[in-house]
C-alpha atoms as a PDB file:
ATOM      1  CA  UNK A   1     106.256 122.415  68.786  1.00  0.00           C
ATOM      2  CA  UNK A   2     105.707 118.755  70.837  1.00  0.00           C
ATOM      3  CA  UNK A   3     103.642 120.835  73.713  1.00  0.00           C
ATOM      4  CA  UNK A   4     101.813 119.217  76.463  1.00  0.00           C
ATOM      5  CA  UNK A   5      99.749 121.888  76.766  1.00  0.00           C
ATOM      6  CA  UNK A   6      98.814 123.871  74.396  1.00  0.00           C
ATOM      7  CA  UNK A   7      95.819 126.413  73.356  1.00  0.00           C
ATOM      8  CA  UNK A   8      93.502 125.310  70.921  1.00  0.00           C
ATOM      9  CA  UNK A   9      94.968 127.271  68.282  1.00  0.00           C
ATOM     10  CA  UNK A  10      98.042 124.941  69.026  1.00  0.00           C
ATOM     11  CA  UNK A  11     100.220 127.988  70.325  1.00  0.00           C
ATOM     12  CA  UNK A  12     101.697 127.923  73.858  1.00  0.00           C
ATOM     13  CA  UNK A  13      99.565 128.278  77.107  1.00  0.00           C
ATOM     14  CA  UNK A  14     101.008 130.523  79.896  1.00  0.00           C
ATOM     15  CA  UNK A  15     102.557 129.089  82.391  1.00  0.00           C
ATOM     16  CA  UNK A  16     100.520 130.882  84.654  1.00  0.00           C
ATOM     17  CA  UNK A  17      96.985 129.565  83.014  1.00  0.00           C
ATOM     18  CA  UNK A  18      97.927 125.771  83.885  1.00  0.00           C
ATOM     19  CA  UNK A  19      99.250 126.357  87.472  1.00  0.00           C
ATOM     20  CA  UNK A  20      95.793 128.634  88.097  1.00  0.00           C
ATOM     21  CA  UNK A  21      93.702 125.705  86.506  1.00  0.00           C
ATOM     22  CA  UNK A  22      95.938 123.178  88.161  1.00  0.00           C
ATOM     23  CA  UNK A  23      95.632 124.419  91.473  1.00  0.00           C
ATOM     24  CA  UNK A  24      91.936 125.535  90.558  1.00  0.00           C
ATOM     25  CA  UNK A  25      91.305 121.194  90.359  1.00  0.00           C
ATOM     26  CA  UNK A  26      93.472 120.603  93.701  1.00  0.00           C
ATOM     27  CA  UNK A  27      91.526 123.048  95.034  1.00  0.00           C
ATOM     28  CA  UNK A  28      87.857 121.753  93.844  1.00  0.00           C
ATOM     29  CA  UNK A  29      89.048 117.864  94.709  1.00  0.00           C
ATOM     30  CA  UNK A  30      90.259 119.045  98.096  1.00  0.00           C
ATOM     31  CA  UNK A  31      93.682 117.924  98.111  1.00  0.00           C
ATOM     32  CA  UNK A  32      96.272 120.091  99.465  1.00  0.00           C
ATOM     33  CA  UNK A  33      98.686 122.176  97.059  1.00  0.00           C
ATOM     34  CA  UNK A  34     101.393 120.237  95.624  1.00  0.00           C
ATOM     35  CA  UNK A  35     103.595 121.651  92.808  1.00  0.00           C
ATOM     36  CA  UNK A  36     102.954 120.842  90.050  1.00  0.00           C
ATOM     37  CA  UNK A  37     106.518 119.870  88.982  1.00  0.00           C
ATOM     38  CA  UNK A  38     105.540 116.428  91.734  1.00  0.00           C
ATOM     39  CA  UNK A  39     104.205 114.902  88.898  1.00  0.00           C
ATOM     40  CA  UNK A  40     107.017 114.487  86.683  1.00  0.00           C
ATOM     41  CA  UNK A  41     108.910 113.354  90.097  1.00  0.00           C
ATOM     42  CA  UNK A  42     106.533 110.867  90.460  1.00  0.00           C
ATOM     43  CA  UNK A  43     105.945 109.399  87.337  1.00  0.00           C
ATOM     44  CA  UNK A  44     109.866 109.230  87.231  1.00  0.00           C
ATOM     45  CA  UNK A  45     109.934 107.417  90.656  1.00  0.00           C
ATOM     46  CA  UNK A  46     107.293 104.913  89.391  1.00  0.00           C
ATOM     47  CA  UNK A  47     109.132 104.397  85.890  1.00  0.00           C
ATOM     48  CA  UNK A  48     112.412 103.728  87.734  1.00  0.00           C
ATOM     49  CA  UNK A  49     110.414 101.314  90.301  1.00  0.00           C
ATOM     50  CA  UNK A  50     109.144  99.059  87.392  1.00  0.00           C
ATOM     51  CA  UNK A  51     112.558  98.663  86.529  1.00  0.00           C
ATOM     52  CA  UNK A  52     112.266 101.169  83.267  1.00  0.00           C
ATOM     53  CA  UNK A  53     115.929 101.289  81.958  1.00  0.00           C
ATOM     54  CA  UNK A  54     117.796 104.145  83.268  1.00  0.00           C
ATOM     55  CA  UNK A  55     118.118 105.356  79.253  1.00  0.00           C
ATOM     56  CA  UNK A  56     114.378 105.084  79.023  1.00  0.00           C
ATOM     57  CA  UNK A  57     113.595 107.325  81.690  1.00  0.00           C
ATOM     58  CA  UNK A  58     116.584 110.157  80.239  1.00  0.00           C
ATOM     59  CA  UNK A  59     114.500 110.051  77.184  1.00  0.00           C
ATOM     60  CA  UNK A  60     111.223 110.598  78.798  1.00  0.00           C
ATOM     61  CA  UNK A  61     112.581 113.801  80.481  1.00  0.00           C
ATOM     62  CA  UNK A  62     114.210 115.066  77.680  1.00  0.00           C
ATOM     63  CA  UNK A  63     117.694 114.983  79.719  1.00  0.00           C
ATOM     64  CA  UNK A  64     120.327 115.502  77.414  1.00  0.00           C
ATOM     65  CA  UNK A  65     122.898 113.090  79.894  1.00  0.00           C
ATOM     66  CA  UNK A  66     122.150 109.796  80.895  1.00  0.00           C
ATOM     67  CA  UNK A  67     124.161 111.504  84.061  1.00  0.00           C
ATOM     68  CA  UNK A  68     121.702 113.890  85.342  1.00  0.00           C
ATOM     69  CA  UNK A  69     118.789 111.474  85.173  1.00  0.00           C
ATOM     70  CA  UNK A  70     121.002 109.135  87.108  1.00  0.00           C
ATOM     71  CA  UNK A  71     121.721 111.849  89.832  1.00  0.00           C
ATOM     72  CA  UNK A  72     118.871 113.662  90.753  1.00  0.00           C
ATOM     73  CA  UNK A  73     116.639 110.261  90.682  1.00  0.00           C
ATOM     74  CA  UNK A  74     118.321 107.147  91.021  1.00  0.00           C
ATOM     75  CA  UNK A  75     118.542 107.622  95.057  1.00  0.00           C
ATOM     76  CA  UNK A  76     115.034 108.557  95.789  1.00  0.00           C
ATOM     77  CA  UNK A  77     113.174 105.379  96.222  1.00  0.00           C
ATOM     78  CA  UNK A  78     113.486 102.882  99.040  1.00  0.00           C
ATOM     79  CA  UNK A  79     111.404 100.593  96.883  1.00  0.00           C
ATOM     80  CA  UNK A  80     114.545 100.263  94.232  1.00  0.00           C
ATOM     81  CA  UNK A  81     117.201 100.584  97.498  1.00  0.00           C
ATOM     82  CA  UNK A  82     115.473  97.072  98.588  1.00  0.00           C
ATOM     83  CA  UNK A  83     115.600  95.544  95.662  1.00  0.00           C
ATOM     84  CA  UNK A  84     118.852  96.136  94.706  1.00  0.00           C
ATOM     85  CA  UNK A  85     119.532  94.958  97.885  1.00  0.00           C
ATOM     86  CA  UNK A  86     117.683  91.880  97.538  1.00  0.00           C
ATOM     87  CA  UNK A  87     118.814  91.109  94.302  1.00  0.00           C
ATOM     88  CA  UNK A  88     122.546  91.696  95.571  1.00  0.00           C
ATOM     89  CA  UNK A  89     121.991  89.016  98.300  1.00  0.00           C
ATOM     90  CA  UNK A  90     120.107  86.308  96.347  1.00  0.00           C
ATOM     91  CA  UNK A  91     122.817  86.993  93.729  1.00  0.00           C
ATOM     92  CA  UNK A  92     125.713  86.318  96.341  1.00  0.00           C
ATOM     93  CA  UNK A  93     123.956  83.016  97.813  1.00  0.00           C
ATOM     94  CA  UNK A  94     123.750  81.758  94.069  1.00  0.00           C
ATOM     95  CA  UNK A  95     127.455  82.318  94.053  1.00  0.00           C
ATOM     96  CA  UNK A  96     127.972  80.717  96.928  1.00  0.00           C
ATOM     97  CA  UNK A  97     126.210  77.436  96.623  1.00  0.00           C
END
């Protein structure tokens, strides 16, 4: 079934197991409570940041448009807003030398 989690037996684990253990480990490391669902938002941001392809990143979240991937993440980083910016500017002084 391609889980991520999974019981032993290889059948799925509750939803409610994982978010009990999860914040169980939050809890235990003393970090606030996050949702869990930050996790795939980060790894996203970071993926996008090291200049992953756009199609990459669809496949890695299973998005079935290249469209959705592109609007719900492409606007959250001000890391990739500077460099875009940046590389827009040197790219208009090259073309003005």
């Amino acid at each position: 079934m391609n889980l991520v989690f999974s019981r032993k037996n290889g059948s799925p684990l509750p939803k409610s197991s994982l978010f009990n253990a999860f914040e169980r480990k939050l809890k235990q490391a003393g970090l606030p409570k996050i949702p869990i669902h930050a996790f795939r938002n980060t790894h996203t941001v970071l993926l996008l940041e090291s200049e992953a392809s756009m199609k990459y990143v669809q496949g890695q979240l299973g998005h079935k448009s290249i469209r959705v991937t592109s609007d719900i993440y492409s606007h959250i980083s001000k890391k990739i807003d500077l460099d875009s910016m940046n590389k827009y500017k040197e790219y208009i002084y090259k073309i003005m030398e």
